[in-house]
Structure formats: structure tokens, C-alpha cells
Protein backbone atom coordinates (compact mmCIF):
# COMPACT_ATOMS: atom_id res chain seq x y z
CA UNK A 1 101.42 -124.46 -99.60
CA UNK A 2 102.31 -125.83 -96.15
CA UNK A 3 100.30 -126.85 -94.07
CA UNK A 4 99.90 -127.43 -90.05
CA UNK A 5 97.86 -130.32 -88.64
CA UNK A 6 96.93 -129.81 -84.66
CA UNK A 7 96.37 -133.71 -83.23
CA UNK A 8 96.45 -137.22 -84.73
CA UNK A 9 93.19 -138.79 -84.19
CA UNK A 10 90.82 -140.40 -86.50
CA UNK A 11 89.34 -136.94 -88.24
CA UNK A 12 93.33 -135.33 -88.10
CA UNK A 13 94.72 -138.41 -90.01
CA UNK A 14 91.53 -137.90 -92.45
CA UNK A 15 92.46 -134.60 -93.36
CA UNK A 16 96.22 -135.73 -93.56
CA UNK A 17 95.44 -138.43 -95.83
CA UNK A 18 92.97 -136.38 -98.21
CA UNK A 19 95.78 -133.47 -98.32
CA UNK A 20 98.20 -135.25 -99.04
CA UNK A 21 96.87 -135.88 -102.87
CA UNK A 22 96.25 -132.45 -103.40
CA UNK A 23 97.79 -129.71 -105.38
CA UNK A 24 99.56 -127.16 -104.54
CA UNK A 25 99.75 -128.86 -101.20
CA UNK A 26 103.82 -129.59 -100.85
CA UNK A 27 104.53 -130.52 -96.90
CA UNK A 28 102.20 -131.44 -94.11
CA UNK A 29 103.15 -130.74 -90.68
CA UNK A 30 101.82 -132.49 -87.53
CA UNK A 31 101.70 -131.05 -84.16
CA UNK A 32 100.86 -134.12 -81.74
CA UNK A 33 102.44 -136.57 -78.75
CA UNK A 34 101.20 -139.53 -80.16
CA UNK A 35 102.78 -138.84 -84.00
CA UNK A 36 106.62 -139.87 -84.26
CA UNK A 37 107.27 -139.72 -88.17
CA UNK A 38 109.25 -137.25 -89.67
CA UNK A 39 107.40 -133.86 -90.05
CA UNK A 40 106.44 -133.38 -86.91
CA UNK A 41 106.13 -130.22 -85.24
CA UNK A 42 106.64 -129.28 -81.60
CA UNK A 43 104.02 -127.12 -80.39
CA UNK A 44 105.70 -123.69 -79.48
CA UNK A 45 105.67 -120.24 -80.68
CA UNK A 46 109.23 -120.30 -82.22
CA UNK A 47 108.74 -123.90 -84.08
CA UNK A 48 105.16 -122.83 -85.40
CA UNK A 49 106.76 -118.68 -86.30
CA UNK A 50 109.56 -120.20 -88.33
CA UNK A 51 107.24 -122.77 -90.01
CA UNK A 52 104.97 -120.13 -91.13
CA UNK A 53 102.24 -122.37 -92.09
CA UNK A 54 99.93 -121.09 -95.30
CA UNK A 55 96.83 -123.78 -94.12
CA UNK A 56 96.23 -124.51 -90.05
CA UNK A 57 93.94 -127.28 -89.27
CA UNK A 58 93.03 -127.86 -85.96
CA UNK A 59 91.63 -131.31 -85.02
CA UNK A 60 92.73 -131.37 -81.40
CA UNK A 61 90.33 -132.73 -78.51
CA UNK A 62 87.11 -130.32 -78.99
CA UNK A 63 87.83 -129.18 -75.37
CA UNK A 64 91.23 -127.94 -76.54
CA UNK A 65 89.62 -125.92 -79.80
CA UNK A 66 89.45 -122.82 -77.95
CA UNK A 67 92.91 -122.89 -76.28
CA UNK A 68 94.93 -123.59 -80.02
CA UNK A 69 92.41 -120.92 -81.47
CA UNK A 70 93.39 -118.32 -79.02
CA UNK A 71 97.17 -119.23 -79.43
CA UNK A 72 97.76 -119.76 -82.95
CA UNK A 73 95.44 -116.55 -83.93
CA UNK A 74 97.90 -114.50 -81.66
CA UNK A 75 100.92 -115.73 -83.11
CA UNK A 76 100.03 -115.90 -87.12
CA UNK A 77 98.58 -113.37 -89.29
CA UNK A 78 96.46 -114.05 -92.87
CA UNK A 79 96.68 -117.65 -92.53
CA UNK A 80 93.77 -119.97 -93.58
CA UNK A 81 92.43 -121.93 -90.36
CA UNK A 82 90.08 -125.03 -90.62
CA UNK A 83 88.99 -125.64 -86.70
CA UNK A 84 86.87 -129.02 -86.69
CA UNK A 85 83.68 -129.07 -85.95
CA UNK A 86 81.90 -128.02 -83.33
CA UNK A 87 84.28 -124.87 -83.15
CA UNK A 88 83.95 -124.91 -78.94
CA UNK A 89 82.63 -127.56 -76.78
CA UNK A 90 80.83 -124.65 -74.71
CA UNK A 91 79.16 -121.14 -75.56
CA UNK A 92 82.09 -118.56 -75.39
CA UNK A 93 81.42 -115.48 -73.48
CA UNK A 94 83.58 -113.47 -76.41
CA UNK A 95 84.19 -113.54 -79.40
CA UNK A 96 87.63 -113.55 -80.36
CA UNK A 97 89.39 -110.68 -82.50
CA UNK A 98 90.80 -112.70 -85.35
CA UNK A 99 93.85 -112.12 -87.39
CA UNK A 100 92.87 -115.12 -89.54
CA UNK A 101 90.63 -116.36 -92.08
CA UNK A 102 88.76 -118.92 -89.74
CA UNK A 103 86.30 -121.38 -91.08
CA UNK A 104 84.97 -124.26 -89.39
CA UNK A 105 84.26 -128.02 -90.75
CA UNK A 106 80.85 -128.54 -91.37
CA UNK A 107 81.29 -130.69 -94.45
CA UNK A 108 78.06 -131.70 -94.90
CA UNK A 109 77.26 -127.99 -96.90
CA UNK A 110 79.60 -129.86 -99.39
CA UNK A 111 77.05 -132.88 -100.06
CA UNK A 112 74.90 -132.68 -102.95
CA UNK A 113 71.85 -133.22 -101.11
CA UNK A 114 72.49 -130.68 -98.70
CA UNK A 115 73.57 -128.34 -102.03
CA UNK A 116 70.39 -128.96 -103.83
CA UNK A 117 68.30 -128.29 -101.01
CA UNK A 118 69.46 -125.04 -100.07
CA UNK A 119 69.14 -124.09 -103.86
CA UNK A 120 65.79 -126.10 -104.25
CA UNK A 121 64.21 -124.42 -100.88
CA UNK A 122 64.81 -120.32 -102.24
CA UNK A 123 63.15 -117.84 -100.40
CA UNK A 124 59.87 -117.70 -102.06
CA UNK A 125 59.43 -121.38 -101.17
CA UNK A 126 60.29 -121.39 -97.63
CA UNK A 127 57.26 -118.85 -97.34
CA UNK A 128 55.20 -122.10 -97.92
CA UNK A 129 57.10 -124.28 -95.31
CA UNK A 130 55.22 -126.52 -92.66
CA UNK A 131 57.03 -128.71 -90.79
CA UNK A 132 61.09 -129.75 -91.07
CA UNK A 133 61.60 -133.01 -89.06
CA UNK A 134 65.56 -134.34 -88.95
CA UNK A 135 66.83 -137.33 -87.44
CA UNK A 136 70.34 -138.99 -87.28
CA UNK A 137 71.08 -142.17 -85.51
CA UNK A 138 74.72 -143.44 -85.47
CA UNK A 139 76.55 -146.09 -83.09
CA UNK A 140 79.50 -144.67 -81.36
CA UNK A 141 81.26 -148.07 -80.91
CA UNK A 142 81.84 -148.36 -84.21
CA UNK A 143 83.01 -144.65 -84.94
CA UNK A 144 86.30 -145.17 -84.10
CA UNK A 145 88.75 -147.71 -85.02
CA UNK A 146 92.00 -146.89 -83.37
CA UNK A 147 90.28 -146.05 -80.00
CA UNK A 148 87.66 -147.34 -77.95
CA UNK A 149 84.41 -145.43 -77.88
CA UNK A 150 84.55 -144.96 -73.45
CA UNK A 151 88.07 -143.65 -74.21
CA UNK A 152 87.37 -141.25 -77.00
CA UNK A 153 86.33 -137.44 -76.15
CA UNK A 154 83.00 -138.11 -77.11
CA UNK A 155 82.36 -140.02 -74.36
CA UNK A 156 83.22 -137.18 -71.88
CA UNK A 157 81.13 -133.76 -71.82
CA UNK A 158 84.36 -132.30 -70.11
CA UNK A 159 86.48 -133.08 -73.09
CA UNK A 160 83.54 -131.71 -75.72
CA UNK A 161 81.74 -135.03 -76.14
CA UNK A 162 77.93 -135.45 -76.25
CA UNK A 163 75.52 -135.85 -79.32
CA UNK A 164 74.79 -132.85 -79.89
CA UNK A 165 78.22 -131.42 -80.55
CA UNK A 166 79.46 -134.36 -82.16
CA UNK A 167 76.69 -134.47 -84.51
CA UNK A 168 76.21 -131.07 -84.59
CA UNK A 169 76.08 -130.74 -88.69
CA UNK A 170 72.51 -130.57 -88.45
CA UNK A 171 71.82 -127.38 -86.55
CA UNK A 172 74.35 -126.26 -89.39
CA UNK A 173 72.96 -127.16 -92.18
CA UNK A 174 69.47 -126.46 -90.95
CA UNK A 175 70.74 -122.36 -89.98
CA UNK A 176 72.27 -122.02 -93.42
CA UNK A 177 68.95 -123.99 -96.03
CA UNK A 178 66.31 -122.39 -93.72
CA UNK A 179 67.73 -119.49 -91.24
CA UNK A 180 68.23 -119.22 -87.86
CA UNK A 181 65.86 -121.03 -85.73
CA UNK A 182 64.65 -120.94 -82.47
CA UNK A 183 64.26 -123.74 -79.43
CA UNK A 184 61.18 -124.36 -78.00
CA UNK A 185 61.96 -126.97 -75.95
CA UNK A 186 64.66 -129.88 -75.85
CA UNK A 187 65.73 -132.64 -74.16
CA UNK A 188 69.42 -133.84 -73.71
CA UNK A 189 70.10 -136.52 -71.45
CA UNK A 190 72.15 -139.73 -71.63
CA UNK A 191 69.00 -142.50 -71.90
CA UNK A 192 71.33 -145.81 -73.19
CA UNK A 193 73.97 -148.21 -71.81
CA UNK A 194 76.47 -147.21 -73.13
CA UNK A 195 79.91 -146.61 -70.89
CA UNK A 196 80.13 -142.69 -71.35
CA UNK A 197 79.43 -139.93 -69.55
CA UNK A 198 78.26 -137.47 -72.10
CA UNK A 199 74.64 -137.01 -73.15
CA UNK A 200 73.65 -139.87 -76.21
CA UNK A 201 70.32 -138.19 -76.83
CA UNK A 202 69.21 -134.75 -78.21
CA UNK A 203 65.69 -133.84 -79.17
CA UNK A 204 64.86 -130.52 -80.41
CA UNK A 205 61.43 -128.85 -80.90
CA UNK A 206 61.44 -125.39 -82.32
CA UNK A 207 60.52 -122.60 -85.03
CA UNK A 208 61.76 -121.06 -87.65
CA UNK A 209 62.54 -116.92 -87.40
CA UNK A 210 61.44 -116.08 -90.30
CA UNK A 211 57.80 -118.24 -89.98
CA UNK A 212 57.28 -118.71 -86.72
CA UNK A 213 54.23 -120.67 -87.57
CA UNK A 214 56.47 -124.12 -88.57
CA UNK A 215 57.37 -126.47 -86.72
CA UNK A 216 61.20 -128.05 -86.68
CA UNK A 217 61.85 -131.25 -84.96
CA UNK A 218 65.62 -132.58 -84.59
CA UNK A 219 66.32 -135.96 -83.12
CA UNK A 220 69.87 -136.89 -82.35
CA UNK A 221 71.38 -140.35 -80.61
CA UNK A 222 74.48 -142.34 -80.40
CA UNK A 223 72.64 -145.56 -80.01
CA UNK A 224 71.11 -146.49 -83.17
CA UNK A 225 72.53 -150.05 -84.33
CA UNK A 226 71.38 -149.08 -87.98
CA UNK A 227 73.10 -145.57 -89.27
CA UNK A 228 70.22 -142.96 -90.21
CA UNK A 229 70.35 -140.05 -91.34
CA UNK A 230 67.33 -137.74 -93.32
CA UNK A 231 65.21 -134.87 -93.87
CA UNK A 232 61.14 -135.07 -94.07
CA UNK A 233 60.53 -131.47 -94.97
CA UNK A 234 56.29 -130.32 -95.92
CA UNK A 235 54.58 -127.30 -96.83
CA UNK A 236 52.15 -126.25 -98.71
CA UNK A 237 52.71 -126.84 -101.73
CA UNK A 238 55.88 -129.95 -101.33
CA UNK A 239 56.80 -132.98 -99.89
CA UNK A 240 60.58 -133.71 -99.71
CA UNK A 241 62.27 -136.84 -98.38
CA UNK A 242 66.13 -136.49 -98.55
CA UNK A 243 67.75 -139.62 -97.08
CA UNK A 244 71.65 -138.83 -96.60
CA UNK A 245 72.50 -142.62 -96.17
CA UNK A 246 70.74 -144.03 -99.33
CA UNK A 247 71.67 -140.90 -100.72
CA UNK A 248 68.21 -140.22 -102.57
CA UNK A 249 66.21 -137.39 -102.91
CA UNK A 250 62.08 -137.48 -103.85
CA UNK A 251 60.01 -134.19 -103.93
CA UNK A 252 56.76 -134.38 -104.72
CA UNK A 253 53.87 -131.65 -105.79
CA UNK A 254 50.16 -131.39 -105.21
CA UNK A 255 50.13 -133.67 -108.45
CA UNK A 256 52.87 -135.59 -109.13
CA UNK A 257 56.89 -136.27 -108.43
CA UNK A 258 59.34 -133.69 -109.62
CA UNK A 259 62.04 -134.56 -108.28
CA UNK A 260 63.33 -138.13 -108.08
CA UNK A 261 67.79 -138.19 -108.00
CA UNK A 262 70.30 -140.56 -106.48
CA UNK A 263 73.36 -138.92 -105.70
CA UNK A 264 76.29 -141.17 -105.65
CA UNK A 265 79.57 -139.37 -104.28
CA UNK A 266 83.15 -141.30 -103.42
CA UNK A 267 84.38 -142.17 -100.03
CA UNK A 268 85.38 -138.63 -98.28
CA UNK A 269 84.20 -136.62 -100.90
CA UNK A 270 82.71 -133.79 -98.57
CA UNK A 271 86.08 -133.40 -97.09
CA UNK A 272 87.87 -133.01 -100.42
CA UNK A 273 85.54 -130.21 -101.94
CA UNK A 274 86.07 -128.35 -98.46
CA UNK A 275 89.78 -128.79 -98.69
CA UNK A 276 89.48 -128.31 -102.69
CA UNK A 277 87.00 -124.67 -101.54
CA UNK A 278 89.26 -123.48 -99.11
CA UNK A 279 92.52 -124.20 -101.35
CA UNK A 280 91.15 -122.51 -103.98
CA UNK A 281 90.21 -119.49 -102.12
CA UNK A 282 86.22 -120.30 -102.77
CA UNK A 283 84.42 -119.48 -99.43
CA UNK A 284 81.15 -119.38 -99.90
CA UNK A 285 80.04 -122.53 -99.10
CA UNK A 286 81.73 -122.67 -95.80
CA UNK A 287 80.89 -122.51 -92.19
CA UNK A 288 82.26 -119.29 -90.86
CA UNK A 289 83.67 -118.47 -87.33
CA UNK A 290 80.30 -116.66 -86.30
CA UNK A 291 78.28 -119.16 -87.63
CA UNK A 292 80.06 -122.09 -85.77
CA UNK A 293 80.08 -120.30 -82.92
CA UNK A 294 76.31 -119.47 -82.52
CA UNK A 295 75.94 -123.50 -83.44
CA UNK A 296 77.73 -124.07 -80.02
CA UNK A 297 75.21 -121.25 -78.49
CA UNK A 298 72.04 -123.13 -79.33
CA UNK A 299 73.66 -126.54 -78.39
């Protein structure tokens, strides 16, 4: 398998690195100014034809996601594409025919939290649900260690940045456990002192479709100085606390606690099993091209 790498930031050389130790992975191409080693690519339609990649990743700028999409999808046939997450940095008016199997990197739907939830939570039980309330809290200087956080996209709503899209794995997640779900009302603004541009806050109030009687609440920053990241879900007849940093899970009954797990996973372990899915031809775990792309709607 060969495969094509689009950009050379922090999540590209992530992806380079984890492929790298996997089978039947041979050669890893990369298609960016600022990588000079051997194997890289230019970025043309004769250099990228005559690779004839098997595996296309494309971890570009978010604002350029749509551009390489368009291009690559004209110029290659039955290829596998992984486009980072979010897919676009704005709703597209439409929706691409695509000549490729496109899937999108929400990892989280790899995590065994996330996993046991969406199996825990069937259909009979979400009848029952209450109230979902999410938060995730995350400093963006320290996201990045070979760039500044004011010089990264994510600073810059022109270049795709903004909390919402960047931590857009919860309006994932939450679609695919629950269903779709509707906004009530939300607020996204830019509210710290940070140096960006883009919008550090998101708060989401809102429904599910199939119970419009619950209540969702999502809460998303870029200025919390302690990383946080959880799930309080109730109804009738549960309690759940999933905490995705302590990475424990508690449900409880009218009576007692049925659930009480710790799920310890490796460093980049999400990222493997989605390269490891994907390799393997297993796709039913991952975020598709439709559902990315009505992520970047509700955003």
C-alpha cells in the first residue's frame, strides 16, 4: 500500500508517524513546502497520476480541505481518502460527486468510551433519555508544539479555525450515540484574551429528533487552563458520567451502580484503530463524507 500525505503539520506528521509501523503500509508520500526529505511529492496532476496512491490523507489547512477534495477526487478513482476533521471549514452549497471512498477523522468513535456508549445507549434506552450535557475545555497554547497558537489556523476563522470546528468531535459523536439533533439556540463568540481571531467559545442548547422532549447542552472553549473533557447523560431510568480525560465510566440505576470501568488506552491509540479500520477495509465505525459534512452544517 502507498500512501499520500497532503501537509506537514502537527496532525499530518501524526498520521505519518503512526503509518509508518503499520502493515501492509510500504512507502509514505508527502505533498508539502515545508517537508524536504526524500519522498516528497510535488503537488500536480502528473506527479500524483503516476504515484497512484492506494491511501490519500489530507491534513492540509482546514480552509484548503475543500480545494484538495475537489482536485484529488477528479484525478483518482477507488482510492481510500482520510480528509481530517472538520471535512470543510464552511457549509458547502453541494455536495460533491465522489469517485472515492471518503471518510473523515473523527477518531474519537474509536475510544472505548465513546464505543461502549453507543452500544450501552440502544434504542430502547434512548426512549428514556432526559438530558445530555457535554463539555470540553482545552488550552490552545499548548496544542501545538512546532507553531505558535496566533500563527496556527485555528486562530483564524478564514483559514477554518474556531472552537467549534476544531473541536468539532462532539457534534460527531453526539449525531452517531444519539441521532441527529437539533439547535435551539447557541452562542459563538470569542469571550478570552487570547491573540486570535477565531471564536474560543461555543455553547449549544438543543433537542434531540427523535425525543424532542430532552434537552442537549454542549459547551466548547479554548481557554480552559485544566483539559476537560465528559459526558453527564440522565433519564429515567440512568445516570451516566463518562469522563474522557480520567478515562472512567460510572452508570448508575434507580438502585445501585452497574457500571463502574476505567479504560486505559496507549498514546494515539484512536488514530491507530482508524488507520488499522480503514486498512483493513472495516468501515463501520467511521465518519462518512455525508456525515462530516452535515457536522460543518450545524457548526
Amino acid at each position: 500500500m502507498n500512501v499520500l500525505i497532503l501537509g506537514y503539520g502537527s496532525i499530518a506528521r501524526k498520521h505519518h508517524k503512526i503509518l509508518s509501523k503499520l502493515k501492509p503500509v510500504q512507502n509514505i508520500y508527502i505533498c508539502s513546502n515545508s517537508y524536504t526529505k526524500k519522498n516528497k511529492i510535488e503537488y500536480d496532476k502528473r506527479s500524483i497520476i503516476k504515484l497512484n496512491p492506494d491511501y490519500v490523507i489530507i491534513a492540509s489547512d482546514t480552509n484548503l480541505h475543500y480545494k484538495h477534495l475537489i482536485f484529488l477526487n477528479k484525478i483518482l478513482k477507488n482510492k481510500i481518502f482520510l480528509v481530517e476533521k472538520p471535512i470543510f471549514h464552511k457549509k458547502v452549497k453541494k455536495i460533491m460527486r465522489l469517485n472515492n471512498r471518503v471518510f473523515v477523522g473523527y477518531n474519537l468513535r474509536f475510544d472505548p468510551i465513546i464505543l461502549f456508549l453507543k452500544s450501552f445507549f440502544d434504542k430502547q434506552k434512548l426512549k428514556s433519555l432526559l438530558t445530555v450535557n457535554v463539555y470540553c475545555g482545552s488550552y490552545l497554547p499548548k496544542w501545538r508544539k512546532n507553531i505558535k497558537y496566533n500563527k496556527s489556523y485555528s486562530g483564524y476563522s478564514n483559514r477554518g479555525g474556531g472552537v467549534a470546528l476544531d473541536l468539532s468531535h462532539e457534534i460527531d459523536y453526539l449525531n452517531w450515540i444519539f441521532g441527529d439533533f437539533i439547535i435551539i439556540n447557541k452562542i459563538y463568540n470569542k469571550v478570552s484574551n487570547l491573540k486570535i481571531e477565531s471564536n474560543d467559545f461555543f455553547n449549544v442548547i438543543g433537542s434531540f429528533k427523535n425525543n424532542k422532549k430532552n434537552i442537549l447542552n454542549i459547551s466548547l472553549n479554548y481557554f480552559s487552563k485544566i483539559d476537560t473533557r465528559f459526558l453527564i447523560i440522565e433519564s429515567n431510568d440512568y445516570t451516566c458520567h463518562a469522563n474522557l480525560i480520567n478515562r472512567n465510566i460510572k452508570i448508575r440505576n434507580k438502585s445501585r451502580t452497574i457500571v463502574n470501568k476505567y479504560f486505559k488506552i496507549q498514546k494515539d491509540f484512536t488514530y491507530i484503530e482508524m488507520h488499522k479500520n480503514i486498512i483493513n477495509g472495516s468501515y463501520q465505525k467511521l465518519s462518512s463524507y455525508k456525515e462530516a459534512t452535515k457536522v460543518v452544517s450545524m457548526v
